[in-house]
N, C-alpha and C. Protein backbone atom coordinates (compact mmCIF):
# COMPACT_ATOMS: atom_id res chain seq x y z
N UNK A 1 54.67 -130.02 162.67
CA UNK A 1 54.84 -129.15 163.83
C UNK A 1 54.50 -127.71 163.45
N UNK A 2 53.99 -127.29 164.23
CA UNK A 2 53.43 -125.70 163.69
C UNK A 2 54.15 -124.89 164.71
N UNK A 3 54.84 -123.72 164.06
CA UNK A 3 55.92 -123.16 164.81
C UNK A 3 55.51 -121.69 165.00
N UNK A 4 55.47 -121.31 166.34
CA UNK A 4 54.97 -120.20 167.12
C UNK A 4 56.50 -119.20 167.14
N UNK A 5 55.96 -118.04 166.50
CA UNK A 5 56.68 -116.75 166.77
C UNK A 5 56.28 -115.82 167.52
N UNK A 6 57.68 -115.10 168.53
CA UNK A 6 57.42 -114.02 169.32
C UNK A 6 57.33 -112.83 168.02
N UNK A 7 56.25 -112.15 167.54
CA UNK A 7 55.83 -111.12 167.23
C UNK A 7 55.81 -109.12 168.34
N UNK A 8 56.72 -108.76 167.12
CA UNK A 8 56.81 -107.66 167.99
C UNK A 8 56.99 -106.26 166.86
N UNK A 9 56.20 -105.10 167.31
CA UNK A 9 56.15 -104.12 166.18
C UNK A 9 57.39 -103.69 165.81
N UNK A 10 57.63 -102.55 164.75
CA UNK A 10 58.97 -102.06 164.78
C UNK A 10 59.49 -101.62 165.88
N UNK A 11 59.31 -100.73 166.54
CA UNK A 11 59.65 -100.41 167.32
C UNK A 11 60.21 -101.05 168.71
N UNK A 12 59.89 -102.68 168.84
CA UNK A 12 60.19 -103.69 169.80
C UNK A 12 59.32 -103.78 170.82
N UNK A 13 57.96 -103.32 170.45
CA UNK A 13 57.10 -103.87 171.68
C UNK A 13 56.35 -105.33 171.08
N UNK A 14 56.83 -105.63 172.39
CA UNK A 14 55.96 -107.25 171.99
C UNK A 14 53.81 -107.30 171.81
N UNK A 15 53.96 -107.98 170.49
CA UNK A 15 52.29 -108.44 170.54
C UNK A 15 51.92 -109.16 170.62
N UNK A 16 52.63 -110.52 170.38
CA UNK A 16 51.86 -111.95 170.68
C UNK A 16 52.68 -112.70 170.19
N UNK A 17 52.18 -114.16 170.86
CA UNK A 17 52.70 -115.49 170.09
C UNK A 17 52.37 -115.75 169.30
N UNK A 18 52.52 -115.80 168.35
CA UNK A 18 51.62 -116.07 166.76
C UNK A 18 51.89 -117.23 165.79
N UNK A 19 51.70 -118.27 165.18
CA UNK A 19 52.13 -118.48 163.78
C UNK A 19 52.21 -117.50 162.49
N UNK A 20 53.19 -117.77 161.99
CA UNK A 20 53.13 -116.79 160.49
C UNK A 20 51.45 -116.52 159.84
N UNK A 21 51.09 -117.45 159.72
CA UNK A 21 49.78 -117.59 158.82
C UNK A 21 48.86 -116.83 159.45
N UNK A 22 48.66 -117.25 161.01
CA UNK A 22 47.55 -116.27 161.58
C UNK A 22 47.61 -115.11 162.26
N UNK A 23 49.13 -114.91 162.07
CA UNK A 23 50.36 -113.61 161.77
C UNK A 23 49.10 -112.14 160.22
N UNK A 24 49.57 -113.17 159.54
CA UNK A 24 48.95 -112.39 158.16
C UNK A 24 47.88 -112.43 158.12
N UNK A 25 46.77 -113.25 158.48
CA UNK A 25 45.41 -113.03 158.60
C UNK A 25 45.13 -111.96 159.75
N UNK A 26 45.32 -111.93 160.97
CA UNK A 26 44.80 -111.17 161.59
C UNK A 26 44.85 -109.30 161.30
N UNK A 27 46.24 -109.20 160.78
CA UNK A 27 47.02 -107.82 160.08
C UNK A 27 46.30 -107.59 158.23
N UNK A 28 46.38 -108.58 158.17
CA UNK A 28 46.19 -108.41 156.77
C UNK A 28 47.45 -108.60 155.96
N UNK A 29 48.38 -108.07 156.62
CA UNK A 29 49.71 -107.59 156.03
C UNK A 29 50.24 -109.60 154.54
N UNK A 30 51.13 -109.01 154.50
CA UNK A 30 51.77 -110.04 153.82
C UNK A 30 54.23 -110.10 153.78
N UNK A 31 54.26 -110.86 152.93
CA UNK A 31 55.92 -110.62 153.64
C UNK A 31 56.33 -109.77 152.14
N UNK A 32 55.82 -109.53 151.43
CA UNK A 32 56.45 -108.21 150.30
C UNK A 32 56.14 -106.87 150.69
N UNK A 33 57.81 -107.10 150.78
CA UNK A 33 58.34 -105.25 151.17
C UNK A 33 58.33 -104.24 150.38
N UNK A 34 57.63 -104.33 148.72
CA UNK A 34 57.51 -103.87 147.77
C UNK A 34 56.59 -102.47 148.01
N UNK A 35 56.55 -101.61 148.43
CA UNK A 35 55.76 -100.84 148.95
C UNK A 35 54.78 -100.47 150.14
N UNK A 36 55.51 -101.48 150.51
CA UNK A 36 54.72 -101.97 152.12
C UNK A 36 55.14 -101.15 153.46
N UNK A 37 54.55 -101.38 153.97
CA UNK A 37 54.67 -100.54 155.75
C UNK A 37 55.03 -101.95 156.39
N UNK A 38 56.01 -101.79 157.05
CA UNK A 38 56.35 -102.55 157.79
C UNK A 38 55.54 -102.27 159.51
N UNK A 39 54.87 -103.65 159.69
CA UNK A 39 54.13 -103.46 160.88
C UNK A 39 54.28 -104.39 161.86
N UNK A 40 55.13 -105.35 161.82
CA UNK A 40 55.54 -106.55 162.82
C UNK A 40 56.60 -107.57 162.38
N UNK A 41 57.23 -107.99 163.17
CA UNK A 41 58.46 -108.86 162.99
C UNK A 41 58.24 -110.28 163.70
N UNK A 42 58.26 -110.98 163.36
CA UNK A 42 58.48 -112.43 164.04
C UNK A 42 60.09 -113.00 164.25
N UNK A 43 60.27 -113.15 165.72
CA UNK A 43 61.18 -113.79 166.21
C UNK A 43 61.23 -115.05 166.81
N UNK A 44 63.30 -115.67 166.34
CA UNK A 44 62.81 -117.33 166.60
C UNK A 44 62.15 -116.87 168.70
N UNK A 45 62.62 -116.29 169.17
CA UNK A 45 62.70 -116.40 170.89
C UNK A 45 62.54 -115.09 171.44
N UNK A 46 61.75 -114.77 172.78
CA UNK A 46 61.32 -113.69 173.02
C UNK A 46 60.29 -113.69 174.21
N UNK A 47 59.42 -112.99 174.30
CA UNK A 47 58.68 -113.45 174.91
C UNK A 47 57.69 -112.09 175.60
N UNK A 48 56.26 -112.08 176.23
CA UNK A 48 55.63 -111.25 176.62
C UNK A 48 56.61 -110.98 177.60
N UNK A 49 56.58 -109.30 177.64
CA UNK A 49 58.13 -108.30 178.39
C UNK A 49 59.52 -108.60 178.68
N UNK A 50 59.83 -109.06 177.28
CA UNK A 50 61.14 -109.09 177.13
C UNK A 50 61.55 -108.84 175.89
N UNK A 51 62.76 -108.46 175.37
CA UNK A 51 63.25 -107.46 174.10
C UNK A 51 63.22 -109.20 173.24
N UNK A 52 62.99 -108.23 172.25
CA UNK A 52 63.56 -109.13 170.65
C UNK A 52 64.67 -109.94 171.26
N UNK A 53 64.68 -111.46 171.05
CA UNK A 53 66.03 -112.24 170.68
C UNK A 53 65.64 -113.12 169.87
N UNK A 54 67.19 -113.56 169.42
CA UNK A 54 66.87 -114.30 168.60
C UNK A 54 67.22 -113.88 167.06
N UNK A 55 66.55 -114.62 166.01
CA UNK A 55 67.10 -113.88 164.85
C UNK A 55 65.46 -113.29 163.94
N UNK A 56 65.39 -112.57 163.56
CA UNK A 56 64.28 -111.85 162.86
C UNK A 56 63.85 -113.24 161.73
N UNK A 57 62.67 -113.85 161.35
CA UNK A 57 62.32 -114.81 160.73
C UNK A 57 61.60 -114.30 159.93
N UNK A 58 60.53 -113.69 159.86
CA UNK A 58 59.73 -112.93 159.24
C UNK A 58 59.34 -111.61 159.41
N UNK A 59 58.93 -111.01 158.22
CA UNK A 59 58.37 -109.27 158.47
C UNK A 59 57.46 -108.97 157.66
N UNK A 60 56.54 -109.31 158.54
CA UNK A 60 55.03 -108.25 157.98
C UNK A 60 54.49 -107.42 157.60
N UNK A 61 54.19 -106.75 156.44
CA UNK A 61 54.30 -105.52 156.02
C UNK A 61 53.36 -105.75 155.11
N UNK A 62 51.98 -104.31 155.79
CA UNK A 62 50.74 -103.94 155.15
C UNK A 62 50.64 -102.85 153.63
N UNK A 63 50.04 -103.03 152.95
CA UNK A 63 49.67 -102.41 151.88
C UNK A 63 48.58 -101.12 151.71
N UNK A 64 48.94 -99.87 151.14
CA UNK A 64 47.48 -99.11 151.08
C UNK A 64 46.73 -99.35 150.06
């Protein structure tokens, strides 16, 4: 089963339904917070114009 996350920036605007994987390909980003910019969050539930619910699953965060 391939499992779709509501993706949404820090700030809580929603960007898409995504899987993790094509989450990190499209951003580039990866999930080490080791110096990273945090640039999107994946949630279990959510949805285009509606707030974050749910519990935070993943966090995306790009590298310079």
């Amino acid at each position: 089963m391939i499992r779709n996350y509501a993706w949404y920036t820090p700030s809580g605007q929603f960007v898409a339904w995504s899987t993790l994987i094509n989450t990190e390909v499209v951003t580039g980003g990866d999930l080490n917070p080791t110096n990273g910019t945090l640039i999107s969050e994946g949630y279990t539930d959510g949805g285009p114009g509606e707030s974050p619910v749910g519990a935070v699953v993943y966090k995306i965060y790009s590298h310079p």
